[in-house]
Protein backbone atom coordinates (compact mmCIF):
# COMPACT_ATOMS: atom_id res chain seq x y z
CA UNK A 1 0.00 0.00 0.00
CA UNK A 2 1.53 3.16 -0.98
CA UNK A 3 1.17 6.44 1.26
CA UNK A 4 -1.30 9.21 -0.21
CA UNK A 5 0.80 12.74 -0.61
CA UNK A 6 -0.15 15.56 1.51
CA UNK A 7 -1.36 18.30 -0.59
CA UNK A 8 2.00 19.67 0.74
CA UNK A 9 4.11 17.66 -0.75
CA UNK A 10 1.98 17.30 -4.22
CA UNK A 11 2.53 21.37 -4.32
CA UNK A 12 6.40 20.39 -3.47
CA UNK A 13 6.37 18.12 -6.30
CA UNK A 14 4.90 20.34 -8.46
CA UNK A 15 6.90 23.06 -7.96
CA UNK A 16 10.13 21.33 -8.51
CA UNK A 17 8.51 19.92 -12.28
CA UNK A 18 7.97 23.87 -12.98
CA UNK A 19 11.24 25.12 -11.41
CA UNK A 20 13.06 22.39 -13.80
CA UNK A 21 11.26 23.91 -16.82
CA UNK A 22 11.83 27.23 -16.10
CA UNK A 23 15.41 26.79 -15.43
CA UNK A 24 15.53 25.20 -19.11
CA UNK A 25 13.91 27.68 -20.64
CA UNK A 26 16.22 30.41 -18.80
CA UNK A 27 19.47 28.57 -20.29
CA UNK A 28 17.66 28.59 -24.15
CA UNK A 29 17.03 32.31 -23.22
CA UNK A 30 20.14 33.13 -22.50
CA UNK A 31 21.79 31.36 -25.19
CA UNK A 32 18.96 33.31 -27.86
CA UNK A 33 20.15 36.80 -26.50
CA UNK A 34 23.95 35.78 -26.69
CA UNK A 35 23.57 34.95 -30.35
CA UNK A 36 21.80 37.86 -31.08
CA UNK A 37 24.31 39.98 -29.23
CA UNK A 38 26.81 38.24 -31.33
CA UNK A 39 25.20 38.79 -34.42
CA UNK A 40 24.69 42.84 -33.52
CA UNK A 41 28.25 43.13 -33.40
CA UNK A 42 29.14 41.38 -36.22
CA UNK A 43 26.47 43.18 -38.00
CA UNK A 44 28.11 46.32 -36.66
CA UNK A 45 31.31 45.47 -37.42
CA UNK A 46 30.81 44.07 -41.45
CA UNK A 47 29.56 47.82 -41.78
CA UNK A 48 32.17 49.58 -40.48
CA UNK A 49 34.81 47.67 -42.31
CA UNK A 50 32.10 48.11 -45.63
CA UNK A 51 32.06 51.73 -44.75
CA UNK A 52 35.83 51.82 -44.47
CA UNK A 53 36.54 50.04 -47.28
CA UNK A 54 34.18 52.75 -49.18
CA UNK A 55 36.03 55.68 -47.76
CA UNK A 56 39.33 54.32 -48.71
CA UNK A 57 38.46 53.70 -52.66
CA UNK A 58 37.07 57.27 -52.32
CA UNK A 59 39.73 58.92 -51.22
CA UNK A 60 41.84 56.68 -53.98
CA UNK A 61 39.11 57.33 -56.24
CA UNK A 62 39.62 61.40 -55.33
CA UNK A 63 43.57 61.19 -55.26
CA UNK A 64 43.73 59.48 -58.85
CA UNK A 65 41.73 62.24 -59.63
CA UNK A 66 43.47 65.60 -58.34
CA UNK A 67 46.75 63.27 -59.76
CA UNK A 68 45.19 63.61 -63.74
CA UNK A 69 44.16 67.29 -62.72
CA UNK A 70 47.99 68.16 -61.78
CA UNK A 71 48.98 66.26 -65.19
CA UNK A 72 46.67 67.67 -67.29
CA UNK A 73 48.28 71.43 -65.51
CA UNK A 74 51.48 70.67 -65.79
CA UNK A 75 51.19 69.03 -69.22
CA UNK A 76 49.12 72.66 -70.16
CA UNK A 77 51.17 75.14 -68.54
CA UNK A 78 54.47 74.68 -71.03
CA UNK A 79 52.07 75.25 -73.72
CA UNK A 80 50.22 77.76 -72.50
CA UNK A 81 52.91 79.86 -70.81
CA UNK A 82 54.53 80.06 -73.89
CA UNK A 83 51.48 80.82 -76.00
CA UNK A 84 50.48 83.97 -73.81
CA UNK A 85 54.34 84.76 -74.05
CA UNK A 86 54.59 84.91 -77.82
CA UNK A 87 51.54 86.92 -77.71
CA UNK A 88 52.71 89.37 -75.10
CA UNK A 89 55.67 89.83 -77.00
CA UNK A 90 54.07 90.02 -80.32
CA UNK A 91 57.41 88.82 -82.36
CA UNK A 92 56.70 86.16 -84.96
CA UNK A 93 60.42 85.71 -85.02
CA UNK A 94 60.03 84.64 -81.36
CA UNK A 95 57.71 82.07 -82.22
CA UNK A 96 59.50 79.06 -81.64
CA UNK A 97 60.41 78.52 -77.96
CA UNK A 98 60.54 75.55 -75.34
CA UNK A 99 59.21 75.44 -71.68
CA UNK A 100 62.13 76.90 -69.64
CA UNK A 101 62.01 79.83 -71.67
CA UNK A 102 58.30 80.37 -72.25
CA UNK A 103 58.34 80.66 -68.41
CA UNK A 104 61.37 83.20 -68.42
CA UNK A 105 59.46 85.25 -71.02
CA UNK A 106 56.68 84.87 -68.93
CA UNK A 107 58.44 86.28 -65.77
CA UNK A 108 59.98 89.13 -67.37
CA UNK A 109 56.41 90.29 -68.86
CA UNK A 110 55.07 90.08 -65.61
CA UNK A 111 57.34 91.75 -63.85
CA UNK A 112 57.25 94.79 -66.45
CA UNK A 113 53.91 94.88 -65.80
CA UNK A 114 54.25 95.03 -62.24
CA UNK A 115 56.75 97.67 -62.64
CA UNK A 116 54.25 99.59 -64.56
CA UNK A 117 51.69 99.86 -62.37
């Protein structure tokens, strides 16, 4: 013959069935909000190496750039140094000059100029 449980100890009983559950689904919750803390900062991180990445073929992107601009300058200025200094001087006989010298012609109209005013 088996003893009837005081409504005492069925409660006990009880409880511990729903304190083991709970404490299960406590460990699954945990475990959810670890992976999704996980998965913030790796979402957080993949963008800021995206957004690095980005700034770094921008500022590539803009130095290539301001590189073709200084070639393109450079490449223009021998010519038109010299063109503005055969004009200045207005001598067809001076025509035919190179860079160094386009840019001493240059100078010296410039600094008559200055002298002028």
């Amino acid at each position: 013959m088996s003893k009837a449980l005081s409504p005492l100890a069925v409660e006990l009983v009880s409880a511990r069935a729903s304190l083991k559950f709970f404490r299960e689904q406590v460990k699954q919750l945990s475990l959810q909000v670890k992976h999704e803390r996980f998965a913030l900062a790796n979402d957080k991180r993949v963008k800021a190496e995206a957004k690095a990445a980005a700034a770094a073929a921008k500022r590539e992107a803009a130095i290539a750039k301001a590189q073709a601009r200084l070639e393109k300058l450079l490449a223009k200025q021998v010519g038109a140094v010299g063109a503005k200094a055969v004009k200045a001087n207005k001598r067809p006989s001076k025509g035919v000059t190179f860079g160094a010298e386009d840019n001493a012609i240059a100078a010296n109209i410039m600094a008559r100029k200055a002298a002028k005013a």
